[in-house]
Protein backbone atom coordinates (compact mmCIF):
# COMPACT_ATOMS: atom_id res chain seq x y z
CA UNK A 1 -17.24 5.85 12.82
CA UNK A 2 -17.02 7.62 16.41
CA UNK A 3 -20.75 9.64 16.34
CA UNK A 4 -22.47 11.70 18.92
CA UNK A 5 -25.71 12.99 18.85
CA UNK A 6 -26.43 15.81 20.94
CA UNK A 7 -28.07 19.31 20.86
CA UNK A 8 -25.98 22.16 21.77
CA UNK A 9 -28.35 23.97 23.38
CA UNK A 10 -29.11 21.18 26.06
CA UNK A 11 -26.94 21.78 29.28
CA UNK A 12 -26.91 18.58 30.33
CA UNK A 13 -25.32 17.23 26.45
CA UNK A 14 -22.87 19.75 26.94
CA UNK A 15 -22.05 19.30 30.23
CA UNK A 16 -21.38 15.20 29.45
CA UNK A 17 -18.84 15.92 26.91
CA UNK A 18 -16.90 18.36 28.55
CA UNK A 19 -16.65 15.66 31.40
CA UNK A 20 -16.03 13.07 28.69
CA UNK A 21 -13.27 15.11 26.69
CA UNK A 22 -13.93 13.12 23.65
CA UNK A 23 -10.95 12.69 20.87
CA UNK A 24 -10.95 14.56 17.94
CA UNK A 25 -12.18 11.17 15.90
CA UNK A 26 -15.88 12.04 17.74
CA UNK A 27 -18.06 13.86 14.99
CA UNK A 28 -20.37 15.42 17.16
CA UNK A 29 -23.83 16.20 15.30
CA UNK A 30 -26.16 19.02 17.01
CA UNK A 31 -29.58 17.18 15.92
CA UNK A 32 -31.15 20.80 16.13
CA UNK A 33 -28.99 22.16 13.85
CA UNK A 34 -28.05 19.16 11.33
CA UNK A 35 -31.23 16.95 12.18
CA UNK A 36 -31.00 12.66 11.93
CA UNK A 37 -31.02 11.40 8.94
CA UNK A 38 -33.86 8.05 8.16
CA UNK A 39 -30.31 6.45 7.21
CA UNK A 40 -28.50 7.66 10.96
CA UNK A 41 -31.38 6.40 12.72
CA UNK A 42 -31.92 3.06 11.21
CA UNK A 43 -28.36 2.85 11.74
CA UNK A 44 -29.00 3.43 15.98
CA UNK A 45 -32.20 1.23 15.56
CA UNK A 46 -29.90 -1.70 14.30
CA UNK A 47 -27.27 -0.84 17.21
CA UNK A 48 -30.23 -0.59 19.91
CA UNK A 49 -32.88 -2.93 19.23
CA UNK A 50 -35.95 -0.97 18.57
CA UNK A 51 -36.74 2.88 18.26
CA UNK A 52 -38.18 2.56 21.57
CA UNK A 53 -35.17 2.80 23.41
CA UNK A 54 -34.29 5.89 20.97
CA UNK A 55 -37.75 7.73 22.08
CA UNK A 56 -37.61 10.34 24.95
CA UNK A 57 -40.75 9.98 27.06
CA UNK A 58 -39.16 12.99 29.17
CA UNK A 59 -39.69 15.22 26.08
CA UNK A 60 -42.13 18.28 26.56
CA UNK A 61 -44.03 17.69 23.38
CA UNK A 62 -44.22 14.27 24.57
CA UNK A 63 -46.82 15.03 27.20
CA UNK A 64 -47.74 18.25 25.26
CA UNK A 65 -49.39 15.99 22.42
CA UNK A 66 -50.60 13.58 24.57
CA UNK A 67 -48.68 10.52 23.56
CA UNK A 68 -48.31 9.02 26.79
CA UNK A 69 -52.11 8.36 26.66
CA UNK A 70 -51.86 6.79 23.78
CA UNK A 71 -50.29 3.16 22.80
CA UNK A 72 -47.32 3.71 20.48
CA UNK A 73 -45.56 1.18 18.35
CA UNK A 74 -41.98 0.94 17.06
CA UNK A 75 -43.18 2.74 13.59
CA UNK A 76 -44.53 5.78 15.45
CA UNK A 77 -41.29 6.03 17.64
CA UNK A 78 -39.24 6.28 14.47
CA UNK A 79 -42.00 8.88 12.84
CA UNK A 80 -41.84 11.22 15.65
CA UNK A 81 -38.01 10.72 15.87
CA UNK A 82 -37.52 11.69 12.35
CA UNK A 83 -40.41 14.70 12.82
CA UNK A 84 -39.13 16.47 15.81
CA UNK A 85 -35.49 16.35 17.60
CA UNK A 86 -36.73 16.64 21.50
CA UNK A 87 -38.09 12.86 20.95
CA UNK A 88 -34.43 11.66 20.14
CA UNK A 89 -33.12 10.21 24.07
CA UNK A 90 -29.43 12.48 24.34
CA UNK A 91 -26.49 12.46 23.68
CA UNK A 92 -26.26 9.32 21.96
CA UNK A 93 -23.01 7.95 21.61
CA UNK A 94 -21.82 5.55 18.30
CA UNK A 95 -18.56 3.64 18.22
CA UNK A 96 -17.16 0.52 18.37
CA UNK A 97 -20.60 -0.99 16.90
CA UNK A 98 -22.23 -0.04 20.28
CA UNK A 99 -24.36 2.51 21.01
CA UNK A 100 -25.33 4.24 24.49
CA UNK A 101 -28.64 6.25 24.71
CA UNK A 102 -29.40 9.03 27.27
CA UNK A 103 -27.57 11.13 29.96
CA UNK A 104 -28.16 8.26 32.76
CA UNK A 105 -25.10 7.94 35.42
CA UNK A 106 -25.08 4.43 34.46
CA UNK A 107 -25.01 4.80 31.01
CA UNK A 108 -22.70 7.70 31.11
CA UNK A 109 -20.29 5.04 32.81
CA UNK A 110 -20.56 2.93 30.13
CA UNK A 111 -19.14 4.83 27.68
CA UNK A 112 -16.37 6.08 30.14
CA UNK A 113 -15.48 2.32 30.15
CA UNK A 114 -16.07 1.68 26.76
CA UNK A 115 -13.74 4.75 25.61
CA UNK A 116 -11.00 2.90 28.02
């Protein structure tokens, strides 16, 4: 399955797809609106390697709650992933059994040469 996670109200999400002009076989998923599943994010955790690389450390309620003070391990990455949508890293793109994680340039180059 072709999967992108994104929220709709981010400008940056929105403005990566438009660039990307994704086929029809993309199901993209607004986490805001249709939040992860445990299943969809074990699923990304399997594609990336730990819920680390899943975790936004850029997200408000990151610093807000004071979690960059504290030492984190893969189980609380996946809790607050699963509690609140900001700590998801966006878009995230699924296909081909890879996955891509964030709005980086680099990584936004990756998919452009993964999509072909």
């Amino acid at each position: 399955m072709k999967k992108v996670y994104y929220l709709k109200t981010c400008n940056t999400c929105t403005r990566i797809l438009k660039e990307l002009n994704l086929s029809s076989e993309f199901v993209l998923q607004d986490i805001k609106a249709e939040p992860i599943t445990v299943k969809q994010l074990e699923e990304m955790h399997v594609l990336s390697g730990s819920y680390e690389s899943l975790f936004s450390k850029r997200s408000k309620l990151y610093k807000e709650m004071g979690l960059k003070d504290q030492k984190l391990e893969e189980r609380d990455f996946k809790h607050y992933i699963l509690e609140h949508y900001t700590f998801l890293s966006r878009p995230v793109f699924v296909f081909n059994d890879q996955i891509f994680i964030g709005n980086s340039k680099k990584n936004i180059e990756a998919v452009k040469e993964a999509l072909g």
